[in-house]
C-alpha atoms as a PDB file:
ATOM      1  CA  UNK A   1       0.000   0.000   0.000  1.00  0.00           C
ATOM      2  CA  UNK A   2       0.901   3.802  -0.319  1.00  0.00           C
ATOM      3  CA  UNK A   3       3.447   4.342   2.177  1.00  0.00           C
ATOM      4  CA  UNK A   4       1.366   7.763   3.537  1.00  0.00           C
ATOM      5  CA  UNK A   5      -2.063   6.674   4.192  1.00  0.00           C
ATOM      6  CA  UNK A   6      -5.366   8.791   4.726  1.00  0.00           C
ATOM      7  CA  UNK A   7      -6.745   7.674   8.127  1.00  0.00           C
ATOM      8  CA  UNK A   8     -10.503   6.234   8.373  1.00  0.00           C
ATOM      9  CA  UNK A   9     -12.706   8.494  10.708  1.00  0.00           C
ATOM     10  CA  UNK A  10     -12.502   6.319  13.890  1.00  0.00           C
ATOM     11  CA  UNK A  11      -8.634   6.756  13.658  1.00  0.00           C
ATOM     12  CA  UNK A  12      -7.845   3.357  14.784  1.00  0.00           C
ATOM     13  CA  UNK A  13      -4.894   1.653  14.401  1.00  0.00           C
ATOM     14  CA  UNK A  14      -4.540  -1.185  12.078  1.00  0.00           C
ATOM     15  CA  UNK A  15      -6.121  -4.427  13.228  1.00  0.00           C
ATOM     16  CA  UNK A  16      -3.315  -7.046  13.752  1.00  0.00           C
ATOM     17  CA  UNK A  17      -5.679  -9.916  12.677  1.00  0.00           C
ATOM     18  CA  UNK A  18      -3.956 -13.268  12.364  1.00  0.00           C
ATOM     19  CA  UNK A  19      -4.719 -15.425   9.221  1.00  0.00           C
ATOM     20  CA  UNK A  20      -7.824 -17.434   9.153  1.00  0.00           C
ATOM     21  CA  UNK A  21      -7.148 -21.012   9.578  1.00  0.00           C
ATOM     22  CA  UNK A  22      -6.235 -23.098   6.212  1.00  0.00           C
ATOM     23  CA  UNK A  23      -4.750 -19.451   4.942  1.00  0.00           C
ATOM     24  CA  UNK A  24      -1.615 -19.935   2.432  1.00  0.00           C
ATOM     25  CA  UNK A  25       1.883 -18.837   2.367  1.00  0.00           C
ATOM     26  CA  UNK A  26       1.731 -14.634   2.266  1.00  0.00           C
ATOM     27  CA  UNK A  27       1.719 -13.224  -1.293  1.00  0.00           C
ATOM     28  CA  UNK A  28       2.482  -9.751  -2.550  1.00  0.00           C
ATOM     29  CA  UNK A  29       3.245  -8.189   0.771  1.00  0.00           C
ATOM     30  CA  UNK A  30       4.399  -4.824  -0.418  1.00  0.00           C
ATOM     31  CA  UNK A  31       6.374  -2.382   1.460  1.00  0.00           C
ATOM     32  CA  UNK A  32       4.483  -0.450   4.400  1.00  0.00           C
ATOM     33  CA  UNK A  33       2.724  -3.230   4.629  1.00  0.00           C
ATOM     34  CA  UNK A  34       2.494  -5.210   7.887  1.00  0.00           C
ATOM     35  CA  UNK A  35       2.597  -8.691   7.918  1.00  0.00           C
ATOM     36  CA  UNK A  36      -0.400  -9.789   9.319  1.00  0.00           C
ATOM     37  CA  UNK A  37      -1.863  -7.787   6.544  1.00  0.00           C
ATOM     38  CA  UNK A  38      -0.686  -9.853   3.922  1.00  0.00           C
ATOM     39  CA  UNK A  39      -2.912 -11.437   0.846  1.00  0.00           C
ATOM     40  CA  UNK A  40      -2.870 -15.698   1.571  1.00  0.00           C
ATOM     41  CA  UNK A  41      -2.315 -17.618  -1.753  1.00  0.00           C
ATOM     42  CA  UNK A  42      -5.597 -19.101  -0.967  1.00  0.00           C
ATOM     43  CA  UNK A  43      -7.922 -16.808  -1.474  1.00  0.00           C
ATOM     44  CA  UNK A  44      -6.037 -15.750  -4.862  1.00  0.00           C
ATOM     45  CA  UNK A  45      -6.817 -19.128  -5.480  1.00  0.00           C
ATOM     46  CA  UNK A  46     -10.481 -19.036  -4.186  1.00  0.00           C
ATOM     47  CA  UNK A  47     -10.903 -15.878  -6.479  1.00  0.00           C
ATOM     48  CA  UNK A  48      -9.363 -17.729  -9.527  1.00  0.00           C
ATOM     49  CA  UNK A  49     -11.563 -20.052  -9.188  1.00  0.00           C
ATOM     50  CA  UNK A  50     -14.725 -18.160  -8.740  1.00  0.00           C
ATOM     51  CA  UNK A  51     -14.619 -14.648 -10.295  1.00  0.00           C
ATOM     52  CA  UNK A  52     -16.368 -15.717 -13.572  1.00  0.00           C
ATOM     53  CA  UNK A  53     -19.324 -16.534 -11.528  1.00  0.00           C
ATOM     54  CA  UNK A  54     -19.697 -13.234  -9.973  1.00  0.00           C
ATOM     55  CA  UNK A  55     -21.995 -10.816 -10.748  1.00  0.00           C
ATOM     56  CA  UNK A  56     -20.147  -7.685 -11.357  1.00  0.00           C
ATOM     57  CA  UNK A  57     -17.774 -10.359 -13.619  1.00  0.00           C
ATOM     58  CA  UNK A  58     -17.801  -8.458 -17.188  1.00  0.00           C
ATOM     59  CA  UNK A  59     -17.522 -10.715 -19.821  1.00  0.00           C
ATOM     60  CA  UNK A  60     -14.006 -11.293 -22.010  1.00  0.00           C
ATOM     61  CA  UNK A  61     -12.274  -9.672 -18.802  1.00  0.00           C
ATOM     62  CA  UNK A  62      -9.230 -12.051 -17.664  1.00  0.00           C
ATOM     63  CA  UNK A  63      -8.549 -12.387 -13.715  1.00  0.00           C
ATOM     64  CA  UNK A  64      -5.819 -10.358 -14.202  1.00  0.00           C
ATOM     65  CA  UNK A  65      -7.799  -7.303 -14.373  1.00  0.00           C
ATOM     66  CA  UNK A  66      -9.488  -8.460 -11.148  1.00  0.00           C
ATOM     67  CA  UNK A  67      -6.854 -10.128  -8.885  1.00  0.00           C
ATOM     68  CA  UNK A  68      -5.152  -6.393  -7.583  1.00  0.00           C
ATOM     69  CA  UNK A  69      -8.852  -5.802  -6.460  1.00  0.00           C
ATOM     70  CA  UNK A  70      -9.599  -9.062  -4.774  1.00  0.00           C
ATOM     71  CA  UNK A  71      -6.056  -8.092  -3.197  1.00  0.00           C
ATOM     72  CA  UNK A  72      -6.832  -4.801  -1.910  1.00  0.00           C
ATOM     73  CA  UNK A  73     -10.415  -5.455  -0.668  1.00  0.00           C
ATOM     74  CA  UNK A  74      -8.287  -8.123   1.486  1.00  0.00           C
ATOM     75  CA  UNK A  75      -5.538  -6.663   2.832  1.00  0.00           C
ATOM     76  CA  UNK A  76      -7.139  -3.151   2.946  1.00  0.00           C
ATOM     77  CA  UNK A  77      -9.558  -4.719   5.739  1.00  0.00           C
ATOM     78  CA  UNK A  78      -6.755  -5.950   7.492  1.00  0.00           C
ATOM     79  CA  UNK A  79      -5.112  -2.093   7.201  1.00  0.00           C
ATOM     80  CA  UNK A  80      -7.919   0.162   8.127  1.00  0.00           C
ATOM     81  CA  UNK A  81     -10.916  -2.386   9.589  1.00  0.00           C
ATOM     82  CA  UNK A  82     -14.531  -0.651  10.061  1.00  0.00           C
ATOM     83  CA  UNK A  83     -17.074  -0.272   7.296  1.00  0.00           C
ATOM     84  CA  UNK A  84     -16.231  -0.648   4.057  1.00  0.00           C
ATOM     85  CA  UNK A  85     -17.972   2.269   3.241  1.00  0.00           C
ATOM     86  CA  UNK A  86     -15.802   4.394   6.190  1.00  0.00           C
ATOM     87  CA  UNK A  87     -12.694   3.920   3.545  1.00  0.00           C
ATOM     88  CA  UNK A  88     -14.012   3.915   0.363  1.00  0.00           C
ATOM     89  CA  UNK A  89     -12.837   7.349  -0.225  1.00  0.00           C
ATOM     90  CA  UNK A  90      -9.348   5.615   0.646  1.00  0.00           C
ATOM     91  CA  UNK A  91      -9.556   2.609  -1.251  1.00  0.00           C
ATOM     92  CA  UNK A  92     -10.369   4.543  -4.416  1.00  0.00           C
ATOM     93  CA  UNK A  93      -7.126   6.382  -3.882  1.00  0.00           C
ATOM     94  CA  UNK A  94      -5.181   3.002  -3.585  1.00  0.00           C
ATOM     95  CA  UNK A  95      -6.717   1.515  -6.641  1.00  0.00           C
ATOM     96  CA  UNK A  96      -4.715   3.872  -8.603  1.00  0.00           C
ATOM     97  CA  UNK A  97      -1.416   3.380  -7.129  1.00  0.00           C
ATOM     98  CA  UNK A  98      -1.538  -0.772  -7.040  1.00  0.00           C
ATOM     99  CA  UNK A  99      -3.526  -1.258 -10.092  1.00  0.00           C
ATOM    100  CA  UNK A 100      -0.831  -2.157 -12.098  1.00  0.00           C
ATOM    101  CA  UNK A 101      -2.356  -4.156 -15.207  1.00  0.00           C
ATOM    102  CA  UNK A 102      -5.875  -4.401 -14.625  1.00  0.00           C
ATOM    103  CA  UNK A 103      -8.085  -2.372 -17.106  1.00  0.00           C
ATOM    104  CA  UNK A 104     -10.832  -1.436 -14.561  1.00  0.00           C
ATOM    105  CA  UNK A 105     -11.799   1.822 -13.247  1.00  0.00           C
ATOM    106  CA  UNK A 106     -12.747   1.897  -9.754  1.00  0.00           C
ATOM    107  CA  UNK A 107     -15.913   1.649 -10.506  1.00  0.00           C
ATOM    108  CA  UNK A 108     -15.588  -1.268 -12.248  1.00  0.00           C
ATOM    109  CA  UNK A 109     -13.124  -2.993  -9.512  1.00  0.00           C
ATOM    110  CA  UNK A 110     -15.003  -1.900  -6.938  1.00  0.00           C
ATOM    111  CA  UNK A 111     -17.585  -4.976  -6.476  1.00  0.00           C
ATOM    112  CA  UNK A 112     -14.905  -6.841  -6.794  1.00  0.00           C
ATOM    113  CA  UNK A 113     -12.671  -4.936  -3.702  1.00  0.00           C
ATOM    114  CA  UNK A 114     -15.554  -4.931  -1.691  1.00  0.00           C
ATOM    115  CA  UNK A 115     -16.280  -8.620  -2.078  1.00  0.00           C
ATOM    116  CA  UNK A 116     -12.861  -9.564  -1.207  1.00  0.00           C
ATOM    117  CA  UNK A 117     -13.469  -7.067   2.068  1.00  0.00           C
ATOM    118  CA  UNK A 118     -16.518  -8.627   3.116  1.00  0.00           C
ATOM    119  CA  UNK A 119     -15.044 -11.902   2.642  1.00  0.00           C
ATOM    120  CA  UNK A 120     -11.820 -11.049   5.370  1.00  0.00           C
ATOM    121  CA  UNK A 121     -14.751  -9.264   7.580  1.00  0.00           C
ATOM    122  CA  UNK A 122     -16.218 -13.243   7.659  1.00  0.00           C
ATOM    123  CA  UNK A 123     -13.105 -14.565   8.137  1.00  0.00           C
ATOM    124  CA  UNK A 124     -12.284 -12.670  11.330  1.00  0.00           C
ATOM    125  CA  UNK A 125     -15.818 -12.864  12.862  1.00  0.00           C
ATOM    126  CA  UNK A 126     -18.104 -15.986  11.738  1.00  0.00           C
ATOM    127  CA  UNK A 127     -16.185 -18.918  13.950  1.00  0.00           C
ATOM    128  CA  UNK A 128     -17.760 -22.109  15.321  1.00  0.00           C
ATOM    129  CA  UNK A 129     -17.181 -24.621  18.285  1.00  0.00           C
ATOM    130  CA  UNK A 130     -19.682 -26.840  16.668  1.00  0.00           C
ATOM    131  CA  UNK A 131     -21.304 -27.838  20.107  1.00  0.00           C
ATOM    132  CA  UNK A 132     -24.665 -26.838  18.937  1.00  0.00           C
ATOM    133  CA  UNK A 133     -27.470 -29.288  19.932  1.00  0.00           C
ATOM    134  CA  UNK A 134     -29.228 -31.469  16.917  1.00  0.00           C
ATOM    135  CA  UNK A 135     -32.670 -29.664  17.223  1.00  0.00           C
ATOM    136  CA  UNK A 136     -30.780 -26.218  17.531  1.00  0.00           C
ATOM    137  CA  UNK A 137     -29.431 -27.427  14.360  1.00  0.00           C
ATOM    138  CA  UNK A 138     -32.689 -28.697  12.803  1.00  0.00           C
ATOM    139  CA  UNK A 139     -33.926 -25.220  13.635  1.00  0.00           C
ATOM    140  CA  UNK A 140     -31.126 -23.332  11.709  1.00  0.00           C
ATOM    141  CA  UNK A 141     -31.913 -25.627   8.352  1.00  0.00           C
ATOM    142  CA  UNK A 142     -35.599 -25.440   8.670  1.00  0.00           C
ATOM    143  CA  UNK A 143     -34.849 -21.431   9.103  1.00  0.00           C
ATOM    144  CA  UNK A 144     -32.981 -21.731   6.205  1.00  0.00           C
ATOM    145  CA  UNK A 145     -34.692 -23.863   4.164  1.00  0.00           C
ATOM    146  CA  UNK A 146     -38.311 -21.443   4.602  1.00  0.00           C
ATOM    147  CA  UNK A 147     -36.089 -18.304   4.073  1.00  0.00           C
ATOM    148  CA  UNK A 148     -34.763 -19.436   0.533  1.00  0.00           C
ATOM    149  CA  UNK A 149     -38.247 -21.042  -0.123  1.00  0.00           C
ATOM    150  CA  UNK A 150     -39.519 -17.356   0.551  1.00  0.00           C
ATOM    151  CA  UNK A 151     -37.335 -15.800  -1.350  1.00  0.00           C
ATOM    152  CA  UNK A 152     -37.683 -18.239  -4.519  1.00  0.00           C
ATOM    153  CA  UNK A 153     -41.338 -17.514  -4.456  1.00  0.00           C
ATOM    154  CA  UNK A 154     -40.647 -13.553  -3.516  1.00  0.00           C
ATOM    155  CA  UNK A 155     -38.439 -13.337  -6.551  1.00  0.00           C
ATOM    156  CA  UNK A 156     -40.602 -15.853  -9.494  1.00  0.00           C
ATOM    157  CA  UNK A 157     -43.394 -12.943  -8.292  1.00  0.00           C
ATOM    158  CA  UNK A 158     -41.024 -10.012  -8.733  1.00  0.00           C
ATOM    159  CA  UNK A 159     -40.204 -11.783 -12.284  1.00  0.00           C
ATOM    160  CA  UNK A 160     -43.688 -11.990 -13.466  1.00  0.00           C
ATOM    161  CA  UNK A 161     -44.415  -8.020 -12.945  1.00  0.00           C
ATOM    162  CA  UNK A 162     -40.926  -7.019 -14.379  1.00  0.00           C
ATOM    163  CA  UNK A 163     -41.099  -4.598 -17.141  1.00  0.00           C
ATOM    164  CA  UNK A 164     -37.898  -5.225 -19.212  1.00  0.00           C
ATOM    165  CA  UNK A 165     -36.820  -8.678 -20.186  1.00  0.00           C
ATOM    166  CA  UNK A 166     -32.998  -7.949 -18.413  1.00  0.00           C
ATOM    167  CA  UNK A 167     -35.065  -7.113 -14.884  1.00  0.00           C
ATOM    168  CA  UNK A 168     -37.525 -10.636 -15.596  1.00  0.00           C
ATOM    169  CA  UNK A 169     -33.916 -12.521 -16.144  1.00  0.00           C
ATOM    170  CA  UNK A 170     -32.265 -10.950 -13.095  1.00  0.00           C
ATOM    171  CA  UNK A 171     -35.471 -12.220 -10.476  1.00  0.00           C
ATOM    172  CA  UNK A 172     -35.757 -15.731 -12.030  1.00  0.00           C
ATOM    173  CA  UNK A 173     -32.222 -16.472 -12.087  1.00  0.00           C
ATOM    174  CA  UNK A 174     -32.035 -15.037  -8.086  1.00  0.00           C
ATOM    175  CA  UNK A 175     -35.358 -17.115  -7.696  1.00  0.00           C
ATOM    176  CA  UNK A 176     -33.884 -20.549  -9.088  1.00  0.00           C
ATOM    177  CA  UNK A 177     -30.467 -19.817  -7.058  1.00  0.00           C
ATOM    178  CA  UNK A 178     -33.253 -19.848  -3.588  1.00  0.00           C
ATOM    179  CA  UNK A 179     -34.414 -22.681  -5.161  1.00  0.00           C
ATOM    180  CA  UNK A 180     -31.610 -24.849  -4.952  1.00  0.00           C
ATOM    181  CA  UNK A 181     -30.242 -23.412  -1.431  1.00  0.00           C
ATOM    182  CA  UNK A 182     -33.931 -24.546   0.002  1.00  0.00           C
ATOM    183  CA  UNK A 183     -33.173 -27.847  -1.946  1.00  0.00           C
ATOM    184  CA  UNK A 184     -29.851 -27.860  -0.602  1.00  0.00           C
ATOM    185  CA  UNK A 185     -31.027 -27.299   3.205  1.00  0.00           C
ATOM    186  CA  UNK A 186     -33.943 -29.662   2.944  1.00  0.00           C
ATOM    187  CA  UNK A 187     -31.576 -32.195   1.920  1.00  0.00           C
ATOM    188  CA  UNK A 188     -29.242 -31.778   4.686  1.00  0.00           C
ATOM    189  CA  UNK A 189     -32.807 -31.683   7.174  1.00  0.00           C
ATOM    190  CA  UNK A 190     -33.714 -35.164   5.712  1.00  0.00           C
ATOM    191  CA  UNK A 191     -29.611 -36.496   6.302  1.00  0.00           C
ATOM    192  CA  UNK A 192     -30.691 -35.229  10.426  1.00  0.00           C
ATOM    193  CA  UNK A 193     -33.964 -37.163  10.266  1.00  0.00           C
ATOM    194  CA  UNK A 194     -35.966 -34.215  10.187  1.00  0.00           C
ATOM    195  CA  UNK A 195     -39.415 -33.504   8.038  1.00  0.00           C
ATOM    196  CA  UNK A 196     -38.456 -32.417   4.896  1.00  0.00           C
ATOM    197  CA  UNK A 197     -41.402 -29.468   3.550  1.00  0.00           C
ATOM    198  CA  UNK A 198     -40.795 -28.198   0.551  1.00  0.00           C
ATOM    199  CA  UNK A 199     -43.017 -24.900   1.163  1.00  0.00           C
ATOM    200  CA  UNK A 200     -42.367 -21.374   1.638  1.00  0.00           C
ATOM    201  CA  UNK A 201     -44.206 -19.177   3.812  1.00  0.00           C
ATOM    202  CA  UNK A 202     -45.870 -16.373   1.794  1.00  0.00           C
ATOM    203  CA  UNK A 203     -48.677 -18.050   1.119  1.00  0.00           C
ATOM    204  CA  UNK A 204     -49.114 -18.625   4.937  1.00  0.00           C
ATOM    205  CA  UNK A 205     -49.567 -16.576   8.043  1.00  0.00           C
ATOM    206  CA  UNK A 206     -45.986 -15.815   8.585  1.00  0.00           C
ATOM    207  CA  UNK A 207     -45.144 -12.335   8.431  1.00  0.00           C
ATOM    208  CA  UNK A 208     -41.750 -11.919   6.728  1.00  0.00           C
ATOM    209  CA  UNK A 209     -40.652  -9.531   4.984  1.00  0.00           C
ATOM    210  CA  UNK A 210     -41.793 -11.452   1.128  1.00  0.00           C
ATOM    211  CA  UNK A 211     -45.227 -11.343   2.871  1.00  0.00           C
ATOM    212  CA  UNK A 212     -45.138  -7.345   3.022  1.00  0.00           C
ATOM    213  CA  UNK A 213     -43.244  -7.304  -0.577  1.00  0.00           C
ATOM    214  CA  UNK A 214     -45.644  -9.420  -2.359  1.00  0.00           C
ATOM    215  CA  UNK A 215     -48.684  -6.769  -2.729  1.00  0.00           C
ATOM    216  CA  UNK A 216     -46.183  -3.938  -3.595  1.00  0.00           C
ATOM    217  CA  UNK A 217     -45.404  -5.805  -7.047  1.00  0.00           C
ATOM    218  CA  UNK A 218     -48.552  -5.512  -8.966  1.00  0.00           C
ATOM    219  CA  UNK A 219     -47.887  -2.415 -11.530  1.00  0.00           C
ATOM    220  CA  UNK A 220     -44.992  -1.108  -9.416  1.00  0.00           C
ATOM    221  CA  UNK A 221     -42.068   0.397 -11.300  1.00  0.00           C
ATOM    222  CA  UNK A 222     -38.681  -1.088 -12.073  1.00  0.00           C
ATOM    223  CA  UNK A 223     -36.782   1.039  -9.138  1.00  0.00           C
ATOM    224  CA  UNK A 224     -39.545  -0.208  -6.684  1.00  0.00           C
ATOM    225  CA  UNK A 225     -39.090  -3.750  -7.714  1.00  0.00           C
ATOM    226  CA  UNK A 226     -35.137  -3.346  -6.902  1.00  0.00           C
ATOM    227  CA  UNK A 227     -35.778  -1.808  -3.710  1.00  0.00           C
ATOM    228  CA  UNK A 228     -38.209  -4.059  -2.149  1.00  0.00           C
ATOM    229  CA  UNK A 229     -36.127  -7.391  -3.927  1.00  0.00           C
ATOM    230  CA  UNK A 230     -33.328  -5.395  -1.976  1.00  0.00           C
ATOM    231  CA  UNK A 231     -35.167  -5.523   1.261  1.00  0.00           C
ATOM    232  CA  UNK A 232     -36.378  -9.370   0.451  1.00  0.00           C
ATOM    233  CA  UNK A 233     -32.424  -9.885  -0.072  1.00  0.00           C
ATOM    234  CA  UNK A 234     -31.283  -8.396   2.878  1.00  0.00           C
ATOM    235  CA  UNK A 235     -33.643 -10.799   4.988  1.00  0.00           C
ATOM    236  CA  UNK A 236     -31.770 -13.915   3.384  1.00  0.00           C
ATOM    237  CA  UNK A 237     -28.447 -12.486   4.504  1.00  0.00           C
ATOM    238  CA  UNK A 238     -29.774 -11.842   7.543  1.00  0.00           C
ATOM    239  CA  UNK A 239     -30.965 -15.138   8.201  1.00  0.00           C
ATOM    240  CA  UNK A 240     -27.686 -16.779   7.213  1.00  0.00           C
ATOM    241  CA  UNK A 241     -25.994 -14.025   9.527  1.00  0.00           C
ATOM    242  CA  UNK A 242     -28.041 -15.678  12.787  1.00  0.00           C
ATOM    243  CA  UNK A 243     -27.167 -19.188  11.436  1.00  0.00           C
ATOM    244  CA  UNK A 244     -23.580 -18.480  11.604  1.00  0.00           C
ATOM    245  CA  UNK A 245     -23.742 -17.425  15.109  1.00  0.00           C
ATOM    246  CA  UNK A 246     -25.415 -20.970  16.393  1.00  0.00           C
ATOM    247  CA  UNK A 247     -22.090 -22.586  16.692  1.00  0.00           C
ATOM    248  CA  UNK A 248     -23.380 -25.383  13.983  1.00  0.00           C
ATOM    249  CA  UNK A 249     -21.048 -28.333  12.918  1.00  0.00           C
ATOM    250  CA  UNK A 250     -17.979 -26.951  11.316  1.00  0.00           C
ATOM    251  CA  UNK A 251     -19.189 -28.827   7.686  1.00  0.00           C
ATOM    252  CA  UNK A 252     -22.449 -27.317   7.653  1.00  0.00           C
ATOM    253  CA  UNK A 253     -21.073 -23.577   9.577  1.00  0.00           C
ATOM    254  CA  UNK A 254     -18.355 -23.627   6.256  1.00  0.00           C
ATOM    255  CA  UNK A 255     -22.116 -24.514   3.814  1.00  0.00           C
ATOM    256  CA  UNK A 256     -23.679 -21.534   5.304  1.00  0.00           C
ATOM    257  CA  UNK A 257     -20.797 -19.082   5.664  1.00  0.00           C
ATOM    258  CA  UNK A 258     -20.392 -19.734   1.873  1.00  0.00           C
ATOM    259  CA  UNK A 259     -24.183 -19.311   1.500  1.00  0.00           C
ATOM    260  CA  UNK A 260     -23.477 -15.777   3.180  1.00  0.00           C
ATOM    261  CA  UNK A 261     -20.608 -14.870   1.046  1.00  0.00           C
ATOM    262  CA  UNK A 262     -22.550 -15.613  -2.112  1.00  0.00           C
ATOM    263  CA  UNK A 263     -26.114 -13.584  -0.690  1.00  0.00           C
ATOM    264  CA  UNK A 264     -23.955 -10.324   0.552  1.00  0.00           C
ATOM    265  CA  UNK A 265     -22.303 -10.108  -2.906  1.00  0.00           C
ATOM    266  CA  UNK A 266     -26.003 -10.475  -4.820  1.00  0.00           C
ATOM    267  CA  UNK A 267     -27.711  -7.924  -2.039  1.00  0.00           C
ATOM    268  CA  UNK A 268     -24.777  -5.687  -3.211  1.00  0.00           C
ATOM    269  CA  UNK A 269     -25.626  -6.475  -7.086  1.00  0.00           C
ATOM    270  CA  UNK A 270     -29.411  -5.557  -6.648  1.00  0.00           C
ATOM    271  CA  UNK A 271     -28.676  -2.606  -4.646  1.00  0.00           C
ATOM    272  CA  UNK A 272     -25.991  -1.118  -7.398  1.00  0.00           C
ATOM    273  CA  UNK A 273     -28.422  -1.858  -9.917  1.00  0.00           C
ATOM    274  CA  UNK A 274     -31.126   0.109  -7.724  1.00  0.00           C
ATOM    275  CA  UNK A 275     -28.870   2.919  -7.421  1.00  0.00           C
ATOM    276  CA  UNK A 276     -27.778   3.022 -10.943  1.00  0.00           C
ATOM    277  CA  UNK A 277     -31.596   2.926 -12.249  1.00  0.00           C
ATOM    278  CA  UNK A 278     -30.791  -0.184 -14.014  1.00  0.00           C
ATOM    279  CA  UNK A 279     -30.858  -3.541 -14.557  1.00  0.00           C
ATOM    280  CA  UNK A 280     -28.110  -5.905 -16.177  1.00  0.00           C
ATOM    281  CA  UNK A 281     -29.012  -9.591 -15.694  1.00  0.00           C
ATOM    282  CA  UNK A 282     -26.912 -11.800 -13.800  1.00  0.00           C
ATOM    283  CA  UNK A 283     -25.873 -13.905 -16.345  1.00  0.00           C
ATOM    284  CA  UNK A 284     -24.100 -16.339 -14.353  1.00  0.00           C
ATOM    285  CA  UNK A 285     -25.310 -18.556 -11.323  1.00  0.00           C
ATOM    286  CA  UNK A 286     -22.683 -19.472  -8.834  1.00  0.00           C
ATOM    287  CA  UNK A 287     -23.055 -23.629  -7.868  1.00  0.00           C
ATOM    288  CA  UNK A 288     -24.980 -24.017  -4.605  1.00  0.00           C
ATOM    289  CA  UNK A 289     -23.692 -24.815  -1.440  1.00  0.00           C
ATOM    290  CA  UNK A 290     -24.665 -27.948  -0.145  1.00  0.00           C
END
């Protein structure tokens, strides 16, 4: 990083984080740099692997143009800690020094920053003894399960009242990818010995938040569809976000985290797309955790 750096408002020192377990040898530690900021080969590898399945991912871009940000959203967490949003302002700055071949503005690296930030927030602050109880972990899946049940049927309705053909893609592909997450935790339900139900819960008495969305859709415009898909969203993260903290069975606590990972990086799609006015589909569906 740039050896003079603009401090974040809390004016905290770096946070001396150690490596999450299973982390690589350090790569690209540059100077000014502490070490226990530095970038492990294995999430360079776990971005390799995954970045043509994101959503921001442009097509005909190599990972070369993304790998610097997937770097800097890492280590830059590591550097200045807080909100992502707190240094944004800072990370924009740094983009232009460490750059080096990637073709992307900050705008256009920025997704891909902040995904790699979120990711080393997770690392740091998702951790599991796996001593929860089997119905406390029945309870998380069934949560789960009726959350990405909700939001499949929350987003096939959102498709049906889109207006553009690129806003009808967008919903049904984030519909199908509940789909298979609800398959995904049903399965794992049925493995337990639990009752596997294949229903959601906005045709029922429940009142989540798809319950709420559901009668906004009829003739509503396409920013109004974003924002309340947004808000639908959001409640899938935050269910995953109370699963993590149940101290689940390190397998399934890994399944859920990645779950997370995947739903913060969409709830940040639909909201860019909200804020932009627009709509690019998601033309790629990450594989399912299971």
């Amino acid at each position: 990083m740039a050896e003079e750096r603009e401090n974040t408002s809390d004016e905290r020192e770096p946070i001396a984080a150690p490596a999450p377990a299973g982390a690589g040898v350090a790569a690209q530690v540059r100077p000014g740099d502490p070490q226990h900021a530095a970038y492990p080969l294995d999430q360079a590898q776990y971005w390799r692997e995954s970045h043509a399945s994101e959503p921001y991912y442009e097509a005909g871009r190599g990972f070369e143009d993304y790998s610097t940000a997937y770097e800097l959203g890492w280590v830059s967490y590591h550097l200045y800690g807080g909100e992502f949003a707190t240094a944004e302002r800072v990370l924009a700055n740094d983009w232009l020094v460490r750059k080096g071949v990637s073709k992307l503005s900050w705008e256009q690296a920025r997704p891909a920053v902040r995904a790699a930030w979120q990711r080393a927030h997770n690392a740091r602050s998702f951790a599991s003894d796996g001593s929860a109880a089997p119905e406390q972990v029945l309870a998380a899946l069934t949560d789960l399960s009726e959350s990405a049940r909700d939001g499949e049927l929350g987003f096939r309705e959102a498709a049906t009242h889109a207006r553009s053909p690129e806003l009808a893609a967008l919903f049904e592909q984030l519909a199908q990818r509940c789909g298979a997450s609800a398959a995904a935790w049903q399965d794992r339900i049925a493995a337990l010995g639990g009752s596997a139900d294949g229903g959601g819960t906005v045709a029922g008495t429940a009142q989540r938040v798809w319950l709420q969305v559901r009668g906004l859709f009829g003739g509503a415009g396409e920013h109004t569809l974003l924002h309340e898909c947004e808000r639908g969203q959001g409640d899938i993260v935050q269910h995953l976000g109370e699963a993590l903290a149940r101290n689940l069975p390190l397998d399934l606590h890994e399944a859920v985290q990645r779950e997370y990972e995947v739903a913060q990086r969409q709830l940040d799609h639909i909201a860019a797309l909200r804020e932009r006015g627009s709509a690019a589909p998601l033309d790629r569906e990450v594989a399912t955790s299971s």
